[in-house]
PDB file of N, CA and C in Angstrom:
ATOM      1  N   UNK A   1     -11.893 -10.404 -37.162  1.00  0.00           N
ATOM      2  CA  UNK A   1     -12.095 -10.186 -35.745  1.00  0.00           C
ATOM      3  C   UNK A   1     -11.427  -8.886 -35.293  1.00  0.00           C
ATOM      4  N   UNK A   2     -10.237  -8.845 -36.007  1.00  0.00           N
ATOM      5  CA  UNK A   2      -9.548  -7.453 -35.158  1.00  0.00           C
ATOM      6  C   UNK A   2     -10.042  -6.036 -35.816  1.00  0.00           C
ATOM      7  N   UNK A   3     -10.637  -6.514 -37.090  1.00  0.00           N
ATOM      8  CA  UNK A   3     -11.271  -4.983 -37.631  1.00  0.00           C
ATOM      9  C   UNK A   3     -12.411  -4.855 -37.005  1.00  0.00           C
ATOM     10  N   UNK A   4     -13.533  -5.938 -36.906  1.00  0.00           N
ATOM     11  CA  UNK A   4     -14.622  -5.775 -36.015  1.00  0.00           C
ATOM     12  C   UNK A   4     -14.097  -4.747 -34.572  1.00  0.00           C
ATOM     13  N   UNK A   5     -13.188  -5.310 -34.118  1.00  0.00           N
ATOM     14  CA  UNK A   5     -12.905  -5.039 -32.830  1.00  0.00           C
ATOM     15  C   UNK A   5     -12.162  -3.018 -33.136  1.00  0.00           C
ATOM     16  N   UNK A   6     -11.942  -3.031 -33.901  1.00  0.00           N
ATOM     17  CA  UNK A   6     -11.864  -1.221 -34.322  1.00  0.00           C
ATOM     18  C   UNK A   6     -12.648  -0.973 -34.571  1.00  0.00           C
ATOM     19  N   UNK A   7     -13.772  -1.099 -35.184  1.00  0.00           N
ATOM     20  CA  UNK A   7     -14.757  -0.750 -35.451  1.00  0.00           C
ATOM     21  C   UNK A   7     -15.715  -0.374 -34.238  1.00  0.00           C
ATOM     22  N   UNK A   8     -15.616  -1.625 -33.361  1.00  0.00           N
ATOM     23  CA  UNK A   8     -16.543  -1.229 -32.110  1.00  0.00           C
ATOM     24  C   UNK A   8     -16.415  -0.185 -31.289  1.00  0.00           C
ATOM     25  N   UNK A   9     -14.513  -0.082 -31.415  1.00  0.00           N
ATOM     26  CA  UNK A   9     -14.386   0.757 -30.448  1.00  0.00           C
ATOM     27  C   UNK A   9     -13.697   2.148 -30.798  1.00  0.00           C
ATOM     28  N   UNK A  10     -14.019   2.618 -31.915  1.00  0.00           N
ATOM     29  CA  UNK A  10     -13.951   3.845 -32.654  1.00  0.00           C
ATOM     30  C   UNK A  10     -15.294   4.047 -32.956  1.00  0.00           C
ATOM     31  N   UNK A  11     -16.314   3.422 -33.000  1.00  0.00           N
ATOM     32  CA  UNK A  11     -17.656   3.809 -32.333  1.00  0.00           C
ATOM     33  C   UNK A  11     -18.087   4.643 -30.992  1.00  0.00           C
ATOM     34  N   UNK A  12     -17.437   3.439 -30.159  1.00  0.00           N
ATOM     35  CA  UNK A  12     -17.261   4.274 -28.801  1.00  0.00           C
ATOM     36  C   UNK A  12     -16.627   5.625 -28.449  1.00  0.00           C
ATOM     37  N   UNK A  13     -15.940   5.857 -29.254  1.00  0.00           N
ATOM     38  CA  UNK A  13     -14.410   6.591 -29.063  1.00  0.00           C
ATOM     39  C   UNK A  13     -14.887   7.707 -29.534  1.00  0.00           C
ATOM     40  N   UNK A  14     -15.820   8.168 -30.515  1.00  0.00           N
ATOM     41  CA  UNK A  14     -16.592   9.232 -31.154  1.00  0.00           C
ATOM     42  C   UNK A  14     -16.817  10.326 -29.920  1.00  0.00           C
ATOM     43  N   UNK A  15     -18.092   9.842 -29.523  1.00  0.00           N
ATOM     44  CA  UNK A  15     -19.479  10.755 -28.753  1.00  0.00           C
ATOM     45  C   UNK A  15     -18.002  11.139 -27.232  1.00  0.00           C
ATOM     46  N   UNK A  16     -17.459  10.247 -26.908  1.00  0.00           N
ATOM     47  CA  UNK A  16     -16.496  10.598 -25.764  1.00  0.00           C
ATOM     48  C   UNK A  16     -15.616  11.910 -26.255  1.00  0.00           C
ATOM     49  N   UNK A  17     -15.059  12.403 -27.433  1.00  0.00           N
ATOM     50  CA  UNK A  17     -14.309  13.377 -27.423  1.00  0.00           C
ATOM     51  C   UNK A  17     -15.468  14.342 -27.123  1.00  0.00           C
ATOM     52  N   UNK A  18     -16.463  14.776 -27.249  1.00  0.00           N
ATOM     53  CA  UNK A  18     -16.878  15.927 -27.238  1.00  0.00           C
ATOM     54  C   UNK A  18     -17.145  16.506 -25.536  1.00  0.00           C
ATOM     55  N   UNK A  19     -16.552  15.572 -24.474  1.00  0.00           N
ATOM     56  CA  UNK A  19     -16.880  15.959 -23.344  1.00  0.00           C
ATOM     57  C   UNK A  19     -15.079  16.199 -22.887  1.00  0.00           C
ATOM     58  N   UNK A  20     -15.352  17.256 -21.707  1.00  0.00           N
ATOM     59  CA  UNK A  20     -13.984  17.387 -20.953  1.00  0.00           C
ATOM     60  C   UNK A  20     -14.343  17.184 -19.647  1.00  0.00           C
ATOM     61  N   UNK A  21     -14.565  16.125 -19.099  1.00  0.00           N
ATOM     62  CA  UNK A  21     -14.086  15.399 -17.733  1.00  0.00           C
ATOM     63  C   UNK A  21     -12.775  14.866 -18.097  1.00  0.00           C
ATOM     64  N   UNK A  22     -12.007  14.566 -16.549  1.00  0.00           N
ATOM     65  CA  UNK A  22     -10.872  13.902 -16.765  1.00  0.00           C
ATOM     66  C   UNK A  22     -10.962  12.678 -16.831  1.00  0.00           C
ATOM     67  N   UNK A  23     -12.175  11.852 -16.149  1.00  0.00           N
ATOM     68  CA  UNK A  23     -12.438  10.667 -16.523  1.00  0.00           C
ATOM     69  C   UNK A  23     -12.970   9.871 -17.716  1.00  0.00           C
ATOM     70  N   UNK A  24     -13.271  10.866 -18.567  1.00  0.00           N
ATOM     71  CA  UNK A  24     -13.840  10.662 -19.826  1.00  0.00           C
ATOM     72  C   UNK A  24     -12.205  11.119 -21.061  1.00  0.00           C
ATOM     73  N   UNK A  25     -11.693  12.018 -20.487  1.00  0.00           N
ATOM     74  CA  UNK A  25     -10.244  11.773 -21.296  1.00  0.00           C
ATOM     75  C   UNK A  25      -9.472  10.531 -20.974  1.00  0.00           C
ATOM     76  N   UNK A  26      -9.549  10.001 -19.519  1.00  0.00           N
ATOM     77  CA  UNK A  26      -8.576   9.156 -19.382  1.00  0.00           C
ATOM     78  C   UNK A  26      -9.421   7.955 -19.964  1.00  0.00           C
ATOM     79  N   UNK A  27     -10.919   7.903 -19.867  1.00  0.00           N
ATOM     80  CA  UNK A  27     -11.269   6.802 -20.895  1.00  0.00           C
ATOM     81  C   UNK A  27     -10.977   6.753 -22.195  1.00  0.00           C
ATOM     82  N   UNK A  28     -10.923   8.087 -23.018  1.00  0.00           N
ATOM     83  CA  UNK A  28     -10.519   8.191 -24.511  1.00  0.00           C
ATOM     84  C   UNK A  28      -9.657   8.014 -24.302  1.00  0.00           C
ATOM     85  N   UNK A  29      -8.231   8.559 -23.860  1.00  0.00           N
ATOM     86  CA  UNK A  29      -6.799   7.847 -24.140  1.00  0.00           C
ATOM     87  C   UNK A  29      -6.637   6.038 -23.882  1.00  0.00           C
ATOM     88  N   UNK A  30      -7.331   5.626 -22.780  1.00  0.00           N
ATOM     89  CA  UNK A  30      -7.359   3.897 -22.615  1.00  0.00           C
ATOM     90  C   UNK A  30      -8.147   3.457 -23.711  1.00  0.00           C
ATOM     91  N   UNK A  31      -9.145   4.226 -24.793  1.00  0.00           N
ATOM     92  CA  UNK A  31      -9.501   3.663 -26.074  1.00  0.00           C
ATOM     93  C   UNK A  31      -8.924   3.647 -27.354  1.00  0.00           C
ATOM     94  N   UNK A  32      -8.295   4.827 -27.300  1.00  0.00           N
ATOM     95  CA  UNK A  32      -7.228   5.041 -28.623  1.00  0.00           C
ATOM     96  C   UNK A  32      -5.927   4.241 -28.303  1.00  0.00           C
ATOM     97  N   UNK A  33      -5.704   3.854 -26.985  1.00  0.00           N
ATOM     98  CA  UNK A  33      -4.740   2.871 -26.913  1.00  0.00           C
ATOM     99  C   UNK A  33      -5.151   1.496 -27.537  1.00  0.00           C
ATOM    100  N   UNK A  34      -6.298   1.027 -26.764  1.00  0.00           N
ATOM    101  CA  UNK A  34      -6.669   0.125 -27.195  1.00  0.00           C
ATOM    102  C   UNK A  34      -7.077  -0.348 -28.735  1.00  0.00           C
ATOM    103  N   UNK A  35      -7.080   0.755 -29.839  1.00  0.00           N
ATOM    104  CA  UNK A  35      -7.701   0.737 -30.999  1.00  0.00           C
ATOM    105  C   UNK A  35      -6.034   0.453 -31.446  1.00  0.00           C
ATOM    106  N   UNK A  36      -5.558   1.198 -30.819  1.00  0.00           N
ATOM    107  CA  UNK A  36      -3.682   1.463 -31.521  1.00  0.00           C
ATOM    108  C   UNK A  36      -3.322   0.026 -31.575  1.00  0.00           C
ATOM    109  N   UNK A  37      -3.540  -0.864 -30.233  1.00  0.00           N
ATOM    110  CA  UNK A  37      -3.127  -2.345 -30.142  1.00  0.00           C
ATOM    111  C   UNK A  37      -3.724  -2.745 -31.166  1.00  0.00           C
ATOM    112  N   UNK A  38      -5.022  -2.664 -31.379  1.00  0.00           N
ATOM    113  CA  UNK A  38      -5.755  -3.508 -32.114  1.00  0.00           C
ATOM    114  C   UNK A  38      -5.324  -3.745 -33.789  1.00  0.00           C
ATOM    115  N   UNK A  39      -4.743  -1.921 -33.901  1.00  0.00           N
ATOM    116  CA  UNK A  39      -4.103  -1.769 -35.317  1.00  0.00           C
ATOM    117  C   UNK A  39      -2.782  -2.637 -35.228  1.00  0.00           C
ATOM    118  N   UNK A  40      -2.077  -2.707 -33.958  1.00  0.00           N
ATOM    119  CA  UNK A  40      -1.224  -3.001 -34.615  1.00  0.00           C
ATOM    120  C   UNK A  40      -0.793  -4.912 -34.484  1.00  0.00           C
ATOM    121  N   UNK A  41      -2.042  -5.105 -33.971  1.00  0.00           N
ATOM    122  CA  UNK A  41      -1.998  -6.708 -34.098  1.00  0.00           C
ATOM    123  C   UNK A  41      -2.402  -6.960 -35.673  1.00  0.00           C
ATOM    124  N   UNK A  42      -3.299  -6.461 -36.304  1.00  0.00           N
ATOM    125  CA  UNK A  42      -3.446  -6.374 -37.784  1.00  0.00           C
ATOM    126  C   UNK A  42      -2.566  -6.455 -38.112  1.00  0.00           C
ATOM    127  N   UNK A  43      -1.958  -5.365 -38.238  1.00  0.00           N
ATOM    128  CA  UNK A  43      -0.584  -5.188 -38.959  1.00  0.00           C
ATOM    129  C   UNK A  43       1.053  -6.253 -38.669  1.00  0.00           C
ATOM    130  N   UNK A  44       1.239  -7.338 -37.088  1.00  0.00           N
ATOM    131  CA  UNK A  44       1.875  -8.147 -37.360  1.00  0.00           C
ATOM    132  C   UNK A  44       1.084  -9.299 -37.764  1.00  0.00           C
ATOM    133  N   UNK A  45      -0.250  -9.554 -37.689  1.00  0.00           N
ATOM    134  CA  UNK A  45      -1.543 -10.980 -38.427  1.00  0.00           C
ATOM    135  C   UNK A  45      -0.411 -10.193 -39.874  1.00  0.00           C
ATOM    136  N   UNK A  46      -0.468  -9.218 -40.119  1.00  0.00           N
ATOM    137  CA  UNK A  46      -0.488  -9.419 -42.041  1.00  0.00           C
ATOM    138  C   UNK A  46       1.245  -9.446 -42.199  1.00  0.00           C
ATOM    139  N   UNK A  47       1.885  -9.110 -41.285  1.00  0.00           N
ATOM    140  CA  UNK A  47       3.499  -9.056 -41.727  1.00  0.00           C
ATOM    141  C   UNK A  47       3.701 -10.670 -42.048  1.00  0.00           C
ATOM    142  N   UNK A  48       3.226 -11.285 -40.489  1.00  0.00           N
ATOM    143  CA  UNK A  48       3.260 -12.779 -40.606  1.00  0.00           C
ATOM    144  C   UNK A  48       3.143 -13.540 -41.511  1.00  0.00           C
ATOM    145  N   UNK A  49       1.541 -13.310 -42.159  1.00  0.00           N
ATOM    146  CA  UNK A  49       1.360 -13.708 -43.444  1.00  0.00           C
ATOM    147  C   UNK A  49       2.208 -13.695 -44.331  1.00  0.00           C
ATOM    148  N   UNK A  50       2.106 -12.531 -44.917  1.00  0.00           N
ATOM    149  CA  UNK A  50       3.307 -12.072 -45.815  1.00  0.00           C
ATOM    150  C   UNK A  50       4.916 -12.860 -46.062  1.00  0.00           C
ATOM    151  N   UNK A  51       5.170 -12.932 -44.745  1.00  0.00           N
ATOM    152  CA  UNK A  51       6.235 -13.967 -44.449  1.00  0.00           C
ATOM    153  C   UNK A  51       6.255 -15.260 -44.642  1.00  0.00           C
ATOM    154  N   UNK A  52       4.883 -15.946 -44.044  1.00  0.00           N
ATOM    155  CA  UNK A  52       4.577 -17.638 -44.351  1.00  0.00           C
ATOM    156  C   UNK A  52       4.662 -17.623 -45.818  1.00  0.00           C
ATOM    157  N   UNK A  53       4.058 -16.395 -46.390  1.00  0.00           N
ATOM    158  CA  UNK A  53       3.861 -16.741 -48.022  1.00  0.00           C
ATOM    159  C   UNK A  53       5.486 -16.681 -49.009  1.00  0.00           C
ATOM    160  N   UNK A  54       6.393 -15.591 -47.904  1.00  0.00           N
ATOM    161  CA  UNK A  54       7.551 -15.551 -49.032  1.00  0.00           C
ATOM    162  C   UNK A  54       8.222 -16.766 -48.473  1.00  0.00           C
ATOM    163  N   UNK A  55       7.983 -17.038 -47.668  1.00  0.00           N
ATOM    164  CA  UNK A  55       9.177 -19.261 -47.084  1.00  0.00           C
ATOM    165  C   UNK A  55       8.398 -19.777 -47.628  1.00  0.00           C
ATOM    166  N   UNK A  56       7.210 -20.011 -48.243  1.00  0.00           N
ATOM    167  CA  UNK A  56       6.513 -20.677 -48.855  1.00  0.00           C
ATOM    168  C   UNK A  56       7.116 -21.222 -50.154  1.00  0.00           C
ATOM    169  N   UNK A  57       7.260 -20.032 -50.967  1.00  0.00           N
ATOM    170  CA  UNK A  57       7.899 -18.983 -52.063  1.00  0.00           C
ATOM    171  C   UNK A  57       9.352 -19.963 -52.429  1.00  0.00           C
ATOM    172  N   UNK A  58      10.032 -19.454 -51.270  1.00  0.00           N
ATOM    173  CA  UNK A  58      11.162 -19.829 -51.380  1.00  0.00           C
ATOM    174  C   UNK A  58      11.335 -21.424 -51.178  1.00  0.00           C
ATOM    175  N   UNK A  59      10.904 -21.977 -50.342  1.00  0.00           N
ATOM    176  CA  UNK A  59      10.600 -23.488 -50.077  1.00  0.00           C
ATOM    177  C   UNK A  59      10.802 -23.953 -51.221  1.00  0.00           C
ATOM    178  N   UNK A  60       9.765 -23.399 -52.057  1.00  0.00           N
ATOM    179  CA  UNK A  60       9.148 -24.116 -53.502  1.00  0.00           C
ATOM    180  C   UNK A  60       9.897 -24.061 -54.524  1.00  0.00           C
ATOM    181  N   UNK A  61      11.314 -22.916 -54.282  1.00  0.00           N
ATOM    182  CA  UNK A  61      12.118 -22.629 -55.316  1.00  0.00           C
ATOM    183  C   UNK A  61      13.361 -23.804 -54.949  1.00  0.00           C
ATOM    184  N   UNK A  62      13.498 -24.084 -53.805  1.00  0.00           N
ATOM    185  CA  UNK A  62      14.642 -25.198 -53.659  1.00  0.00           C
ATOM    186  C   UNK A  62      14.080 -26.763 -53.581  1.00  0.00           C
ATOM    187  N   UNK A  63      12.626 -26.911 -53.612  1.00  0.00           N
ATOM    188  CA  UNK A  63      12.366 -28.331 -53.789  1.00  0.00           C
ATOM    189  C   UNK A  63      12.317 -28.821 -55.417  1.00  0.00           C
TER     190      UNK A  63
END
């Protein structure tokens, strides 16, 4: 879901740099924000993971 969701909107995010209105920059900066969130919910979805898997890990070493 969250790569879909970069994907859509680094689609969008393309054809908008090639114009200079200010309303079309302040839309590209509110999209590269929004892509930035999107990266970086990925990135705590996979820290998380990563984590369930090493207490997992460890769980399994003291039972």
């Amino acid at each position: 879901m969250y790569l879909f969701t970069i994907f859509l909107v680094s689609m969008y995010r393309a054809p908008i740099t090639r114009r200079n209105s200010m309303t079309d920059l302040r839309l590209n900066s509110s999209l590269n924000s929004l892509v930035l969130d999107a990266q970086n919910a990925v990135n705590v979805h996979k820290k998380l993971k990563d984590f369930k898997v090493s207490m997992a890990i460890k769980m399994e070493r003291f039972s």
